[in-house]
N, C-alpha and C. Protein backbone atom coordinates (compact mmCIF):
# COMPACT_ATOMS: atom_id res chain seq x y z
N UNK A 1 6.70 -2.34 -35.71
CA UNK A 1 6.29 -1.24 -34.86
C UNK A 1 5.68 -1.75 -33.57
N UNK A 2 4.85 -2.87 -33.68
CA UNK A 2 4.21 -3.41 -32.70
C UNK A 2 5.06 -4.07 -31.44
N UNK A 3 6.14 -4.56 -31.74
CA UNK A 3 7.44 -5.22 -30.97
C UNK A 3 7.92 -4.30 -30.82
N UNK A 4 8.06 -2.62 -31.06
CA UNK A 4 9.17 -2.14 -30.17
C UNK A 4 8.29 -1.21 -29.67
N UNK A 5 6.78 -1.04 -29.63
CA UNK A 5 5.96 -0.36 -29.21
C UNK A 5 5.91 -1.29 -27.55
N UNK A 6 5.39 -2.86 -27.42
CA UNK A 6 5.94 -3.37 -26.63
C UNK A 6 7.09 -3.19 -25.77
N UNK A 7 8.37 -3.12 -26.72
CA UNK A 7 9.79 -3.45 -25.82
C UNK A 7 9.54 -2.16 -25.28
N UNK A 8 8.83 -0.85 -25.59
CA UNK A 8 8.89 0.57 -24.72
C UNK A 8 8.27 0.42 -23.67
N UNK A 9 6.85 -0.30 -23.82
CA UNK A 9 6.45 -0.57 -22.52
C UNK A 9 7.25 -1.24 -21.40
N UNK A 10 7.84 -2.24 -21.85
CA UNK A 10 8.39 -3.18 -20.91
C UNK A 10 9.57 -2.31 -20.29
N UNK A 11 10.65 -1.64 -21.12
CA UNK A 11 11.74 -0.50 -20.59
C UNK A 11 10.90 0.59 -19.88
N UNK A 12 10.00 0.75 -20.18
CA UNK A 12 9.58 2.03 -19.62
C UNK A 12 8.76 1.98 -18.14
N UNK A 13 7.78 0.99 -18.42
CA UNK A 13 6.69 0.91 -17.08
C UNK A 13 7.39 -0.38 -16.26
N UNK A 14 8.06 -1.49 -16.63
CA UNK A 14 8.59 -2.57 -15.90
C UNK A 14 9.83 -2.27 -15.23
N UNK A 15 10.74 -1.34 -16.42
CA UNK A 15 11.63 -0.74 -15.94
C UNK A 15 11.85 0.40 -14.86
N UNK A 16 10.77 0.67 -14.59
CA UNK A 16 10.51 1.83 -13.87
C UNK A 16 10.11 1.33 -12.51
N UNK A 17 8.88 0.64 -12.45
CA UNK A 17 8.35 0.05 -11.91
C UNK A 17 9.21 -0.96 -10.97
N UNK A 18 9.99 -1.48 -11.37
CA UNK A 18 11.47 -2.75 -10.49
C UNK A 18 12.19 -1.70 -9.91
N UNK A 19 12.68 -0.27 -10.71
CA UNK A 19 13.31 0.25 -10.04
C UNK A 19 13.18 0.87 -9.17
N UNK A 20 11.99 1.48 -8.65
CA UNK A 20 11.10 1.85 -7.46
C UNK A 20 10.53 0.67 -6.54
N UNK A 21 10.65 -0.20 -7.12
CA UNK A 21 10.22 -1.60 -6.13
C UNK A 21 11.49 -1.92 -5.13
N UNK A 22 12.52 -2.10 -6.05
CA UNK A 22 14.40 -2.50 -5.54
C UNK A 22 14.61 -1.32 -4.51
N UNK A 23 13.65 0.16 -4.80
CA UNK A 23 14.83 1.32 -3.98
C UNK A 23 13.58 1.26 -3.04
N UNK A 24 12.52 1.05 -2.70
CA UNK A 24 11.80 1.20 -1.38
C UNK A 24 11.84 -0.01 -1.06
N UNK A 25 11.24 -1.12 -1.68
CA UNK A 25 11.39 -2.48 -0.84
C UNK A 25 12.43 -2.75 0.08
N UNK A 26 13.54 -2.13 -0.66
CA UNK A 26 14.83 -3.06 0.44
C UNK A 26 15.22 -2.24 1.77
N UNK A 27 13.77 -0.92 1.79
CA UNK A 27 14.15 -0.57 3.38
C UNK A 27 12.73 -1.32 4.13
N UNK A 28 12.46 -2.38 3.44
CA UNK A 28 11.59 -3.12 4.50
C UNK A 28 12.18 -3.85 5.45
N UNK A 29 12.84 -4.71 5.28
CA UNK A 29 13.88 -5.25 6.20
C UNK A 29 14.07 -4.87 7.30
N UNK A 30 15.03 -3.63 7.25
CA UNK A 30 15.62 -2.68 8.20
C UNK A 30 14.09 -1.83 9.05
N UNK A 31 13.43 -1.68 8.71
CA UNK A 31 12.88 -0.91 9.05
C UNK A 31 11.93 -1.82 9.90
N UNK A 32 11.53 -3.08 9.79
CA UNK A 32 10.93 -4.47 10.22
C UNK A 32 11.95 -4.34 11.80
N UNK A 33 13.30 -4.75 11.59
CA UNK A 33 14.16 -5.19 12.68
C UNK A 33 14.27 -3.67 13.82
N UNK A 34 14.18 -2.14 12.83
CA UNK A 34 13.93 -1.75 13.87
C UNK A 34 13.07 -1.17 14.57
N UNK A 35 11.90 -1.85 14.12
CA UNK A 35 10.53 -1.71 14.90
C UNK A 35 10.55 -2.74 16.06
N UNK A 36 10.80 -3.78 15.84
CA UNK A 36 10.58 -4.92 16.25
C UNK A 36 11.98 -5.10 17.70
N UNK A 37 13.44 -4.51 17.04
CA UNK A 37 14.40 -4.47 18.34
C UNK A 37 14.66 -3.23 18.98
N UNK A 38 14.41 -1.99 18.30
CA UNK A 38 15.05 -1.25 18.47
C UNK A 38 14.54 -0.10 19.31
N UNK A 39 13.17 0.21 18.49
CA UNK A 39 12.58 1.53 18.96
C UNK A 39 10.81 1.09 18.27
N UNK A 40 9.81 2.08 18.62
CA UNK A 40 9.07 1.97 17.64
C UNK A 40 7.80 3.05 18.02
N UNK A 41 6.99 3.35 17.34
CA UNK A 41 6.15 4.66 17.15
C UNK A 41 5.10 4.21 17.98
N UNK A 42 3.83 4.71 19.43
CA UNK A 42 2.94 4.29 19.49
C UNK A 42 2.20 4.84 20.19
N UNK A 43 0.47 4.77 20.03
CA UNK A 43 -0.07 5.80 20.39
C UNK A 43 -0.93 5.11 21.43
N UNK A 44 -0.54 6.41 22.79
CA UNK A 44 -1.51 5.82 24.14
C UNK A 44 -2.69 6.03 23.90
N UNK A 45 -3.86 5.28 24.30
CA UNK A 45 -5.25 5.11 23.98
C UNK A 45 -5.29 4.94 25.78
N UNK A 46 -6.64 5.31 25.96
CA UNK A 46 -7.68 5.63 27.18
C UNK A 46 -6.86 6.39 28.13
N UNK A 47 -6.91 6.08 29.45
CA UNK A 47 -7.33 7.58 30.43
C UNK A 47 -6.34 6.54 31.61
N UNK A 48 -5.91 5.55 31.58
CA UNK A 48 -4.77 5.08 32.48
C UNK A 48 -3.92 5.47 32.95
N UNK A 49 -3.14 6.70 32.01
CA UNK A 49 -1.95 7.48 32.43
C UNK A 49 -2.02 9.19 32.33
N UNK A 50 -3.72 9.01 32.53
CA UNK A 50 -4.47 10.73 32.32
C UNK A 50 -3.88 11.08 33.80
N UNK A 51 -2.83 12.27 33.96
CA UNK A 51 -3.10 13.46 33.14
C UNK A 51 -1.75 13.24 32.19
N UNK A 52 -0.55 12.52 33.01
CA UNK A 52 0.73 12.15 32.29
C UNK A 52 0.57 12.44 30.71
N UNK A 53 -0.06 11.24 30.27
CA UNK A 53 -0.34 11.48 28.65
C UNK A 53 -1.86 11.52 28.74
N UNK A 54 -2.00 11.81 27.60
CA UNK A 54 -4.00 12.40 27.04
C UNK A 54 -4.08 13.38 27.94
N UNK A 55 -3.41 14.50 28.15
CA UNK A 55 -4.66 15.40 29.03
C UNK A 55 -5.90 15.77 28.92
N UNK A 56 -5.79 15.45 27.75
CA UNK A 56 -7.29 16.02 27.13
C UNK A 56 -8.12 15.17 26.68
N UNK A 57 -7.61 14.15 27.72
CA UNK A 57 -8.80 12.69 27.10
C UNK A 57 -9.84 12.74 26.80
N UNK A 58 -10.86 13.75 27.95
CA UNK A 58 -12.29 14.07 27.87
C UNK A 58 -13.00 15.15 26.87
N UNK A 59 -11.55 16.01 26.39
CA UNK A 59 -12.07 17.26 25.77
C UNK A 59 -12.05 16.87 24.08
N UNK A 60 -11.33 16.04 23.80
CA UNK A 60 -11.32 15.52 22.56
C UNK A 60 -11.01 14.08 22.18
N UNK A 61 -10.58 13.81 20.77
CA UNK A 61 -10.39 12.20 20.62
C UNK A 61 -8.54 12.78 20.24
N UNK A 62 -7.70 13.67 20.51
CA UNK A 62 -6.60 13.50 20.03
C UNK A 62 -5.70 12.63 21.04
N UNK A 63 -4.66 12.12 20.98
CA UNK A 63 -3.79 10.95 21.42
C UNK A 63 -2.68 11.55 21.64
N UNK A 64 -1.90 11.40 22.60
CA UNK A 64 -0.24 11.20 22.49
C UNK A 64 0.00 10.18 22.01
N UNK A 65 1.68 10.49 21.19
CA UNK A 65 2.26 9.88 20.14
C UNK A 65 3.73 9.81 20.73
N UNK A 66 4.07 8.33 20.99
CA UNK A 66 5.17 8.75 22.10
C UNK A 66 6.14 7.50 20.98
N UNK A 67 7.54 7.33 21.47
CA UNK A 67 8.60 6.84 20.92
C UNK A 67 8.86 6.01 21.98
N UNK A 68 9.04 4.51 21.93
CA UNK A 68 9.28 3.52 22.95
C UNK A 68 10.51 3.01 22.77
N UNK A 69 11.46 3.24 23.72
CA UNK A 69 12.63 2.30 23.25
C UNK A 69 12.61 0.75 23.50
N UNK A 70 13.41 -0.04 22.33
CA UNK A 70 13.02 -1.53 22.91
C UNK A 70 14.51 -2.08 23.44
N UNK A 71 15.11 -1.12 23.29
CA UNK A 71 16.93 -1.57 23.36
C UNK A 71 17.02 -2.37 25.14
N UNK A 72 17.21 -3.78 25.20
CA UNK A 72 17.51 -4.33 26.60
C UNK A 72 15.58 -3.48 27.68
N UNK A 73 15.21 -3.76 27.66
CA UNK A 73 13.61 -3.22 27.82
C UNK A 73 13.78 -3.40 29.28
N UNK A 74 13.95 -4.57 29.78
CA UNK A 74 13.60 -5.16 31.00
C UNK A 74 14.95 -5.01 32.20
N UNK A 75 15.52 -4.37 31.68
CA UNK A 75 17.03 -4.43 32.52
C UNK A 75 17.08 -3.14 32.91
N UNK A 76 17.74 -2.71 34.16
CA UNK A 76 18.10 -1.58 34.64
C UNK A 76 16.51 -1.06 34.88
N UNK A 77 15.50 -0.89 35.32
CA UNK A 77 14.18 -0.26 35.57
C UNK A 77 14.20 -0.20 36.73
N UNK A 78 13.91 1.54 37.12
CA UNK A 78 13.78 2.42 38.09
C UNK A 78 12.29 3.02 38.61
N UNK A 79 12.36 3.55 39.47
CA UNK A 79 11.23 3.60 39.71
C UNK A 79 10.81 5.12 39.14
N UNK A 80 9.38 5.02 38.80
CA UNK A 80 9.17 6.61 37.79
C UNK A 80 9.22 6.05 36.55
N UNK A 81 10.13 5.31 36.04
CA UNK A 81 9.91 5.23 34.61
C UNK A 81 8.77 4.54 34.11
N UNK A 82 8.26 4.93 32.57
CA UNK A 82 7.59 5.06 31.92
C UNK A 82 7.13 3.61 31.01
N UNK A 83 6.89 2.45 30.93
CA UNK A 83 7.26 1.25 30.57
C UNK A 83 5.49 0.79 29.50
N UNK A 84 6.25 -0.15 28.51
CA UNK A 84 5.57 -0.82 27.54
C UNK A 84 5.48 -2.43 28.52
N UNK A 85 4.28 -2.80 28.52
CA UNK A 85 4.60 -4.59 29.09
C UNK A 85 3.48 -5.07 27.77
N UNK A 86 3.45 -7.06 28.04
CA UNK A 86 2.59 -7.49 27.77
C UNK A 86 1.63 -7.51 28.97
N UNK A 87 0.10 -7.46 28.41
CA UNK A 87 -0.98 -7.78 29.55
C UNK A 87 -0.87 -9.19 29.98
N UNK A 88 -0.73 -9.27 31.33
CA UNK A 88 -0.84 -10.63 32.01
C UNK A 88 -1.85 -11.17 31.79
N UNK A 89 -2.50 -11.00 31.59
CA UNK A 89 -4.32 -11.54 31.49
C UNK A 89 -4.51 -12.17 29.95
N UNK A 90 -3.91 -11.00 29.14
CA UNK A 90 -4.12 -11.30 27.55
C UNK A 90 -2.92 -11.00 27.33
N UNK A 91 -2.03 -11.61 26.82
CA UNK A 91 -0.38 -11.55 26.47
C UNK A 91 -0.57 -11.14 24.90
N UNK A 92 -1.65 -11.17 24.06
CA UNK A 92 -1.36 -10.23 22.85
C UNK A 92 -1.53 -8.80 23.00
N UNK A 93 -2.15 -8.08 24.15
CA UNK A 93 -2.21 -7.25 24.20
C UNK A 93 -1.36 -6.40 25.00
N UNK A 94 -0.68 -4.92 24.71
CA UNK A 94 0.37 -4.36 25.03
C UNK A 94 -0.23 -3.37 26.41
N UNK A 95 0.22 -2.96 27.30
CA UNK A 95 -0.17 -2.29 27.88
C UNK A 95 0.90 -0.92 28.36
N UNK A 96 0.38 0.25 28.73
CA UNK A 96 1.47 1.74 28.93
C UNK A 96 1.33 1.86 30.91
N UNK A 97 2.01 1.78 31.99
CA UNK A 97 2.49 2.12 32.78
C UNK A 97 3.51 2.31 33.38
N UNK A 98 3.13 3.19 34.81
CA UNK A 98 4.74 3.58 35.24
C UNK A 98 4.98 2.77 36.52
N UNK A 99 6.33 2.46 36.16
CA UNK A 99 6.85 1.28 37.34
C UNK A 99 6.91 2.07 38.86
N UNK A 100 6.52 1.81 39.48
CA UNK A 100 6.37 2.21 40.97
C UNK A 100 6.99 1.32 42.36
N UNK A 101 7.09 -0.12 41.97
CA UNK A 101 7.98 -0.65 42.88
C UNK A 101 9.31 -2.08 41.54
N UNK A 102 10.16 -1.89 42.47
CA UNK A 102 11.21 -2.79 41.88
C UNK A 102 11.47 -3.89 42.97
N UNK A 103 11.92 -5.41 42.76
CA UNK A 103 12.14 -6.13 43.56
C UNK A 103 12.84 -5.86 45.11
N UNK A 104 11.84 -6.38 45.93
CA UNK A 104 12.30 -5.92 47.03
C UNK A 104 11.43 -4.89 47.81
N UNK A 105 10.76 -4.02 47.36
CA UNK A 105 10.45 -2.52 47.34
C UNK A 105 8.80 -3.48 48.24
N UNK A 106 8.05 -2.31 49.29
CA UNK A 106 6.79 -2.81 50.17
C UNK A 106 6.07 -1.26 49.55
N UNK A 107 5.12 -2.26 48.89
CA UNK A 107 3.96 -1.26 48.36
C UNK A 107 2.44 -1.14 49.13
N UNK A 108 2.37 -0.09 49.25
CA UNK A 108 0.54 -0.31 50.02
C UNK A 108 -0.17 -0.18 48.68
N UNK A 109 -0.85 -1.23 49.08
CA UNK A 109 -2.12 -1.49 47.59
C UNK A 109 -3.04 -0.46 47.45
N UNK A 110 -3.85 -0.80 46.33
CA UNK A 110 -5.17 -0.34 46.48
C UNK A 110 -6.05 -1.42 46.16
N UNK A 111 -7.31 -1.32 46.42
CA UNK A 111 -8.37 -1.60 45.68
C UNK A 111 -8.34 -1.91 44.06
N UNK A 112 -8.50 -2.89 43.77
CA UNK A 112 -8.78 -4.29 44.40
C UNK A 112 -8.07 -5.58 44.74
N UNK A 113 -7.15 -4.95 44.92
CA UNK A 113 -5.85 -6.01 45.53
C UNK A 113 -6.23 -6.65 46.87
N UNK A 114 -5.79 -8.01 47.08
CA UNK A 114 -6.58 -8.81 48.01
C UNK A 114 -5.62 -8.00 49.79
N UNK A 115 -4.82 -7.65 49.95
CA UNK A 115 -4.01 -7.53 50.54
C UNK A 115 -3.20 -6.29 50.73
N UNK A 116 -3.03 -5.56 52.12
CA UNK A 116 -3.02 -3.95 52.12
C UNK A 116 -1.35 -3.91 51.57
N UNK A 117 -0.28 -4.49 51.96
CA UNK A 117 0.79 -4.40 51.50
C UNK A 117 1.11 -5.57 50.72
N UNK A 118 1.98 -5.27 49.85
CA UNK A 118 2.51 -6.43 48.81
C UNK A 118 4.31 -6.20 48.80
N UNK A 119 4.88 -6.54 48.80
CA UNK A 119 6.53 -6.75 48.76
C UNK A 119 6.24 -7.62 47.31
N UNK A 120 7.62 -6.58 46.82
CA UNK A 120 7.45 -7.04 45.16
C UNK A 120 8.98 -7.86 45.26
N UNK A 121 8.30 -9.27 44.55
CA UNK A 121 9.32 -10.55 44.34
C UNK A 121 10.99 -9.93 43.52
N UNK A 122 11.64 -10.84 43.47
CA UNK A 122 12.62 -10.58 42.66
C UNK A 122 12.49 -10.88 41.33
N UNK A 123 12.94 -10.55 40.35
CA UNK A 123 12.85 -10.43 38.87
C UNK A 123 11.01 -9.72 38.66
N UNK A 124 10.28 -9.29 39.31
CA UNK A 124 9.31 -8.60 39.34
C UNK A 124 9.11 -7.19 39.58
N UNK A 125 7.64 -6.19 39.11
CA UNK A 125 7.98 -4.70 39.43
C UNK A 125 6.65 -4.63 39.73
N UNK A 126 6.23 -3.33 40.32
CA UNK A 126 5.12 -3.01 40.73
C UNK A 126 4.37 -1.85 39.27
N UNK A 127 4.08 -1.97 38.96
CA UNK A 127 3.03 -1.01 38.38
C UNK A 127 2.02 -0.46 38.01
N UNK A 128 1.69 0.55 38.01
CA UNK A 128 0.57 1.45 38.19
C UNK A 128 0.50 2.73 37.16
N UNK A 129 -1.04 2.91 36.88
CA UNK A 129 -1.68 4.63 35.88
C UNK A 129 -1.53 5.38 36.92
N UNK A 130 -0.86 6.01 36.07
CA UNK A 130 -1.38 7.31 36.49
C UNK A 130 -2.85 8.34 36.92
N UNK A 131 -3.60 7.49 36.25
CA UNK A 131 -5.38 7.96 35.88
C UNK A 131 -5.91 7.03 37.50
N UNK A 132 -7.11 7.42 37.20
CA UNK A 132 -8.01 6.44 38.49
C UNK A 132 -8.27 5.44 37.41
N UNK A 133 -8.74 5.28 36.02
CA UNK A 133 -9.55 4.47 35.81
C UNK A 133 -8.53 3.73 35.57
N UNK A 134 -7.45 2.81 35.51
CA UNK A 134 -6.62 1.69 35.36
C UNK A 134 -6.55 -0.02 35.81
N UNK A 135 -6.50 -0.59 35.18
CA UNK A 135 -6.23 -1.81 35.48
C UNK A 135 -4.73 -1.84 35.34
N UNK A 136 -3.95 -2.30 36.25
CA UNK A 136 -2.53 -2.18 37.07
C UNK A 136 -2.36 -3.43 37.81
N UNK A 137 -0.69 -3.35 38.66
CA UNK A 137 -0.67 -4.33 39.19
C UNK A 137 -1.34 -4.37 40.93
N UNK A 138 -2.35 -3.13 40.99
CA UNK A 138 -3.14 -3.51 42.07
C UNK A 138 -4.39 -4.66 41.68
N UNK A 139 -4.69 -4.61 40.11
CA UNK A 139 -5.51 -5.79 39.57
C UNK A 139 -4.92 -7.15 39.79
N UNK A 140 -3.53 -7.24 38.67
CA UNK A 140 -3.19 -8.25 39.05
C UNK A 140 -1.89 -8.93 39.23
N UNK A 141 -1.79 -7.83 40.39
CA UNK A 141 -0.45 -8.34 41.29
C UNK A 141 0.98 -7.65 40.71
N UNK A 142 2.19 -7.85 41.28
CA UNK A 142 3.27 -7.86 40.28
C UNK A 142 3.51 -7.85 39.32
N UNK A 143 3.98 -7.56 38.25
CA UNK A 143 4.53 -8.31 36.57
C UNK A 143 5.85 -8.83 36.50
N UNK A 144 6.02 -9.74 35.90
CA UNK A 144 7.50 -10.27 35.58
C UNK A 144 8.16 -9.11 35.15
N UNK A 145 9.05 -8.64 35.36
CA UNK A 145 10.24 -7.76 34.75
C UNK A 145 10.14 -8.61 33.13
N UNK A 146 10.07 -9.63 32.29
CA UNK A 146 10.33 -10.54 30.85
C UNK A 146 9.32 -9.70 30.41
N UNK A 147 8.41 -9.56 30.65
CA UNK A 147 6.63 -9.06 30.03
C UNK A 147 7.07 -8.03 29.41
N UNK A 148 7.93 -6.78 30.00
CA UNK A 148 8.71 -5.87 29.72
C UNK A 148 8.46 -5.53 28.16
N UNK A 149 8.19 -5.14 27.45
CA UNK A 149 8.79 -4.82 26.18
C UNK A 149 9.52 -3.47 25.73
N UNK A 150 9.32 -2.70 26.46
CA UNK A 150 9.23 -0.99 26.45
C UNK A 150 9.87 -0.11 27.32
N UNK A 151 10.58 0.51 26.64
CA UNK A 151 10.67 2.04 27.44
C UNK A 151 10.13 3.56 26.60
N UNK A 152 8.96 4.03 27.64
CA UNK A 152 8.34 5.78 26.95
C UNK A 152 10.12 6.35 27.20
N UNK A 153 10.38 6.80 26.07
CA UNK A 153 11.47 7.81 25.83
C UNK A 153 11.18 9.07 25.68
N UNK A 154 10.13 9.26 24.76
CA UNK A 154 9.84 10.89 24.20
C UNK A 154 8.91 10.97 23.63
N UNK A 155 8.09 12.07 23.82
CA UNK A 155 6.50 12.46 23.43
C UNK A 155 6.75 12.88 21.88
N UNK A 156 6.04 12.68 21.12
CA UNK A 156 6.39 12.89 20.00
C UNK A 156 5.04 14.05 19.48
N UNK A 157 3.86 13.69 19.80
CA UNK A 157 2.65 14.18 19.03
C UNK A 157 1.84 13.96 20.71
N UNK A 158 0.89 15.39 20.94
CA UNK A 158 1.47 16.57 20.14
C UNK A 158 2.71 17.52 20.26
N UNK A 159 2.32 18.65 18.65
CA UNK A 159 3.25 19.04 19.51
C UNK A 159 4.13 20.32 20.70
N UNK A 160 2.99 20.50 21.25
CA UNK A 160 3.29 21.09 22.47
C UNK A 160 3.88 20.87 23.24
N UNK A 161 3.93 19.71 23.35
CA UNK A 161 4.33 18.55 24.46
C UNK A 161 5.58 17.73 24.22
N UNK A 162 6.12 18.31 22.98
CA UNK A 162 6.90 17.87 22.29
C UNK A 162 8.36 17.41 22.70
N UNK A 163 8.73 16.53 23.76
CA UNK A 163 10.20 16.51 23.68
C UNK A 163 10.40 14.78 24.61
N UNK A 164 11.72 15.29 25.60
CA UNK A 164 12.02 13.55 26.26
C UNK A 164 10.90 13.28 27.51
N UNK A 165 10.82 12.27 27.40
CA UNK A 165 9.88 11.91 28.92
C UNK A 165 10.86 12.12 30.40
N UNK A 166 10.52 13.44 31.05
CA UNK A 166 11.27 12.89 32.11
C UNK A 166 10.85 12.46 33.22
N UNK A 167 10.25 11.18 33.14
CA UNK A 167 10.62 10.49 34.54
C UNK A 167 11.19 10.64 35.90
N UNK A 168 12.24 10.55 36.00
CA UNK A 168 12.95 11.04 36.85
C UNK A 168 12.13 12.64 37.64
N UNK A 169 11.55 13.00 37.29
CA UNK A 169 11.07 14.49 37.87
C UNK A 169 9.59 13.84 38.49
N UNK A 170 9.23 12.67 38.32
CA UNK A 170 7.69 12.23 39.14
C UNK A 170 7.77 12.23 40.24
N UNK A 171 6.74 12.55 40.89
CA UNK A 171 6.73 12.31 42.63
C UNK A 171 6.33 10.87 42.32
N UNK A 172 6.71 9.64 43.47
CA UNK A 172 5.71 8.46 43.27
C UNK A 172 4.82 9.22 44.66
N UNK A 173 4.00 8.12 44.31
CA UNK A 173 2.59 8.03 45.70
C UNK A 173 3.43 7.59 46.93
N UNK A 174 2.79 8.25 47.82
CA UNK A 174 3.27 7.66 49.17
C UNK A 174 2.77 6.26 49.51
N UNK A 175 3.17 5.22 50.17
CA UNK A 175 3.15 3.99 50.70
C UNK A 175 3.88 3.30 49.91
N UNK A 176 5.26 3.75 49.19
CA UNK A 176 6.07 2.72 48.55
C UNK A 176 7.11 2.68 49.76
N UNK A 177 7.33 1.55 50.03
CA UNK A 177 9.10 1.58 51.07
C UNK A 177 10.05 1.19 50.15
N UNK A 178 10.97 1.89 49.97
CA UNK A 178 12.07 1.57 49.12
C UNK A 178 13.30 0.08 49.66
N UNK A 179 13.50 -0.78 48.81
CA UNK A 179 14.62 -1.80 49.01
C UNK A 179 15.90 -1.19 49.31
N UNK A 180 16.53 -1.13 49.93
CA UNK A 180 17.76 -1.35 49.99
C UNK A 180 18.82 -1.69 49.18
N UNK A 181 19.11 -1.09 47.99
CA UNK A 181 19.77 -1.88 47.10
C UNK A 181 21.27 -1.23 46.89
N UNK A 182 22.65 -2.31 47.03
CA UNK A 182 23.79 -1.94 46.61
C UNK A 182 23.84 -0.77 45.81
N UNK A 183 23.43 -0.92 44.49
CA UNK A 183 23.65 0.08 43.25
C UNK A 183 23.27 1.62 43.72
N UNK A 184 21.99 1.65 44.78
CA UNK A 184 21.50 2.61 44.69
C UNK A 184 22.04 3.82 45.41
């Protein structure tokens, strides 16, 4: 009785147990590669891109919950769009702005940039919050287009706010001069 009181456990709770291990474990993988290449879930924190996202930075602690694409990140970027980089300063840390100049492009700075205009290098972009309180590339300078990790695609949470980012509909700030570019 004692050996097949055992062998029930082992069919029953081991058996059970592997088979719920085998059917969720093996969407770790997939679900790893497409966080990591593809797309991935993430929530803007502070007042950089207030009013864009957080409007309600001051009135509460709730967050936008936006969807970043990672597909080719750094290629094709326009001006208006919505972008994931690494911080130049601290490269583990991720940062949320919107690109405002592309190689080529004569930006008037702000404060505290050493210099009233900046002309943004090639393979480089200009960017800037939306918010006053931001550290941007009037802090520090240009970013490599590589730093890149991100594109804001679509607001996810909340959901009022609920749908694609469109970009394309931003005014930029005045004192950008636009490049000249074939494509455009």
């Amino acid at each position: 009785m004692a050996a097949r009181w055992g062998a029930g456990i082992r069919n029953g709770f081991v058996g059970q147990f592997s088979h719920y291990l085998i059917r969720y474990a093996s969407w770790i993988p997939p679900l790893v590669v497409f966080n990591g290449w593809v797309a991935e879930i993430t929530q803007i924190n502070g007042p950089s891109m207030y009013p864009f996202f957080n409007p309600h930075y001051n009135e509460s602690t709730r967050r936008d919950i936006v969807l970043v694409s990672k597909w080719y990140p750094d290629r094709n970027l326009k001006r208006g769009m919505i972008v994931t980089f690494r911080n130049p300063l601290n490269p583990k840390g991720k940062v949320v702005k919107r690109v405002v100049g592309i190689a080529g492009d004569v930006v008037r700075t702000k404060a505290p940039y050493p210099h009233e205009y900046v002309q943004v290098p090639e393979g480089h972009i200009w960017v800037e919050g939306d918010g006053d309180k931001t550290k941007d590339s009037n802090y520090y300078g240009p970013i490599s287009a590589c730093l890149v990790t991100g594109r804001v695609t679509h607001i996810l949470s909340p959901w009022d706010r609920f749908g694609r980012v469109k970009w394309w509909e931003h005014n930029l700030r005045p004192g950008i001069k636009k490049a000249r570019h074939i494509l455009e």
